[in-house]
Protein backbone atom coordinates (compact mmCIF):
# COMPACT_ATOMS: atom_id res chain seq x y z
CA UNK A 1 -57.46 -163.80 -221.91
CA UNK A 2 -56.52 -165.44 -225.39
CA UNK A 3 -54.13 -168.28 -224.90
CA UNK A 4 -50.77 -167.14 -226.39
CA UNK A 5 -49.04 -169.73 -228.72
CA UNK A 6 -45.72 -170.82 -227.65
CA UNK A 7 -43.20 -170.77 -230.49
CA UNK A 8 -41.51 -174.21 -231.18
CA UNK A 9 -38.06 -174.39 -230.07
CA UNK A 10 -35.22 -176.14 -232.38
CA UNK A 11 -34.77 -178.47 -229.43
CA UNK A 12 -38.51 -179.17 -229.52
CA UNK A 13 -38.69 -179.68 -232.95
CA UNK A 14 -35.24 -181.69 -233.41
CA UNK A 15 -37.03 -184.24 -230.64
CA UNK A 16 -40.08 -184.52 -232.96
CA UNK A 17 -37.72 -185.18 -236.14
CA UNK A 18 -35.61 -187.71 -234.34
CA UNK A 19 -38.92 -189.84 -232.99
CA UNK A 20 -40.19 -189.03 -236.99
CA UNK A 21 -36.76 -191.24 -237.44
CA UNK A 22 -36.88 -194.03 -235.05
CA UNK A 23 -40.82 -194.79 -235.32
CA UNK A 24 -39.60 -196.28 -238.99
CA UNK A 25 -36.07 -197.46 -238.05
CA UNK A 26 -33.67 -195.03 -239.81
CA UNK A 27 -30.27 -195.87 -238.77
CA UNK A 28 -26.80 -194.21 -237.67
CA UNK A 29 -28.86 -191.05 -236.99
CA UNK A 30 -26.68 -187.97 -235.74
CA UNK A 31 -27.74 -184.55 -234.64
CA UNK A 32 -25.18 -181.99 -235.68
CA UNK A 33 -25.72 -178.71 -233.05
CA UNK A 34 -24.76 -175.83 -236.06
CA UNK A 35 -25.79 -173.20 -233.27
CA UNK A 36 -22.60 -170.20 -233.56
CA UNK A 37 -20.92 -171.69 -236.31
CA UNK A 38 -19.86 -169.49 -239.16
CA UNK A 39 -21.75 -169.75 -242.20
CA UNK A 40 -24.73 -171.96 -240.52
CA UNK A 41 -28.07 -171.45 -242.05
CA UNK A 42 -29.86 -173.85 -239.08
CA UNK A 43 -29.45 -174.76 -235.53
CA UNK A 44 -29.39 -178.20 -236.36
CA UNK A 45 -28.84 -181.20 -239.17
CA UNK A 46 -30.33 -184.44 -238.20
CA UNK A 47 -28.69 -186.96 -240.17
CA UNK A 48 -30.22 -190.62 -240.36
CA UNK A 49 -29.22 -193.49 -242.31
CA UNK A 50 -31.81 -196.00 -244.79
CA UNK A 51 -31.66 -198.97 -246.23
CA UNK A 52 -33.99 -198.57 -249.78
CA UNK A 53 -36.07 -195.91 -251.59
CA UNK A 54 -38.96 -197.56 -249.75
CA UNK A 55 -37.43 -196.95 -245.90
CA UNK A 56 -36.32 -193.37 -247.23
CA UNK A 57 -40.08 -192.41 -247.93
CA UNK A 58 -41.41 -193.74 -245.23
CA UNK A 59 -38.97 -192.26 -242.65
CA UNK A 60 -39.89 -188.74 -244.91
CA UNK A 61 -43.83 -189.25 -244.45
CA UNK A 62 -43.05 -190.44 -240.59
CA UNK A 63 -41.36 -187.31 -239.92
CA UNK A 64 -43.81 -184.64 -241.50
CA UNK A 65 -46.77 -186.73 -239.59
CA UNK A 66 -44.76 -186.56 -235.99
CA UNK A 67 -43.99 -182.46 -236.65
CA UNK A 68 -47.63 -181.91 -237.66
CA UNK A 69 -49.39 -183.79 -234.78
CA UNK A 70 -46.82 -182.60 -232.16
CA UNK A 71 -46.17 -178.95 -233.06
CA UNK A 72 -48.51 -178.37 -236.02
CA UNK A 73 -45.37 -177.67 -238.19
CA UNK A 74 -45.07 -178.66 -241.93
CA UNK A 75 -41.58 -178.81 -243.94
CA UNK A 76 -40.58 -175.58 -245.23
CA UNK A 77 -39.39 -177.21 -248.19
CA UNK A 78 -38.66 -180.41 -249.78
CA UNK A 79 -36.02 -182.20 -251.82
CA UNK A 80 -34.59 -184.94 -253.33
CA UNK A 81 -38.14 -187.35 -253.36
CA UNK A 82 -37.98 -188.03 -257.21
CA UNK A 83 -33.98 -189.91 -256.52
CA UNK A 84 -34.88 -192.34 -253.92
CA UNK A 85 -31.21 -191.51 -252.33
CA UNK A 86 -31.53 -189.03 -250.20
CA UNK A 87 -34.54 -186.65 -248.91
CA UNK A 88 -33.85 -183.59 -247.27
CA UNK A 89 -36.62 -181.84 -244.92
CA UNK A 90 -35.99 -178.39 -244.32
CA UNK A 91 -37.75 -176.80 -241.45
CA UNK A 92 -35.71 -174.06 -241.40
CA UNK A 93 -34.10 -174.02 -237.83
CA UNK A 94 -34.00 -177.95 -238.40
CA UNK A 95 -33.17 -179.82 -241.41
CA UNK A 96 -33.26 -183.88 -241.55
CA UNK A 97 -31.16 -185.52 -243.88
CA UNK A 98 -32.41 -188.89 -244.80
CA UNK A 99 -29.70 -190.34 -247.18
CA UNK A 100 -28.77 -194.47 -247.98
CA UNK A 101 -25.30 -195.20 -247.58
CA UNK A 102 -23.57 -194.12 -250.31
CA UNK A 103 -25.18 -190.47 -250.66
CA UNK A 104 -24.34 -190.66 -247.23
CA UNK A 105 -20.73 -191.00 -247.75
CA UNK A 106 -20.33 -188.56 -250.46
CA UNK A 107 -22.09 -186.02 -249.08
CA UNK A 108 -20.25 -186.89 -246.19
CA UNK A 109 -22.20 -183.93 -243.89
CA UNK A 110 -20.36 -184.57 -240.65
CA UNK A 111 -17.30 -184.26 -242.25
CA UNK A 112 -18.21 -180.70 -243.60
CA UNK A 113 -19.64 -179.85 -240.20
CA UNK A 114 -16.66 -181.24 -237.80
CA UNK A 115 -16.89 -178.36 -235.85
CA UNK A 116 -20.33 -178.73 -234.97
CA UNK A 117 -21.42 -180.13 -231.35
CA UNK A 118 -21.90 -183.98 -232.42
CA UNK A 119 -25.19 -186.02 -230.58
CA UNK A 120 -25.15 -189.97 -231.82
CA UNK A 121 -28.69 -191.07 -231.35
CA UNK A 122 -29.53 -194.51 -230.36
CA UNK A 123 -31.82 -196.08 -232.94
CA UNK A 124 -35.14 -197.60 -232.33
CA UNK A 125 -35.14 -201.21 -231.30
């Protein structure tokens, strides 16, 4: 009998994001639940919070090496690397937002989503 893959679930993959996150201390990180909201194009944002360019990248490259070795997922696509602002990861049921404060306040995401079910995660210590 051939073992039959099990498909990654947004929770699963939200979980792998968030410890992505915390492994390099990204701060004030939400998780936004988009799931039966109108005009939602994922089940979830995860929104975290960094200090420098530096922190930005390295909470980027933390997250794409937790998906891969837990669930053998890689980034759909990509953005905002050149900018040292804000990186977005899109996995396509799950997209992290890695922004520094100011991005984070213009973009101002939870705002736009206020509707959406709203987790606060504890950051690492």
């Amino acid at each position: 009998m051939a073992n039959k893959i099990k498909p990654v679930t947004s929770d699963v993959l939200a979980a792998a994001i968030i410890e992505g996150i915390q492994e390099k201390k990204g701060e004030h990180i939400v998780q936004l639940n988009l799931q039966g909201l109108d005009g939602a194009v994922t089940d979830y944002f995860i929104i975290c919070q960094a200090n420098s360019s530096t922190q930005i990248n390295a909470i980027k490259d933390s997250i794409e090496v937790e998906v891969q070795k837990k669930l053998g997922e890689k980034p759909w696509h990509i953005e905002g690397t050149q900018n040292g602002e804000w990186v977005l990861l899109d996995y396509v049921n799950v997209v992290a937002h890695i922004l520094n404060p100011e991005k984070r306040d213009f973009f101002n995401l939870e705002g736009l989503w206020a509707d959406a079910k709203r987790k606060d995660i504890k950051a690492a210590n």
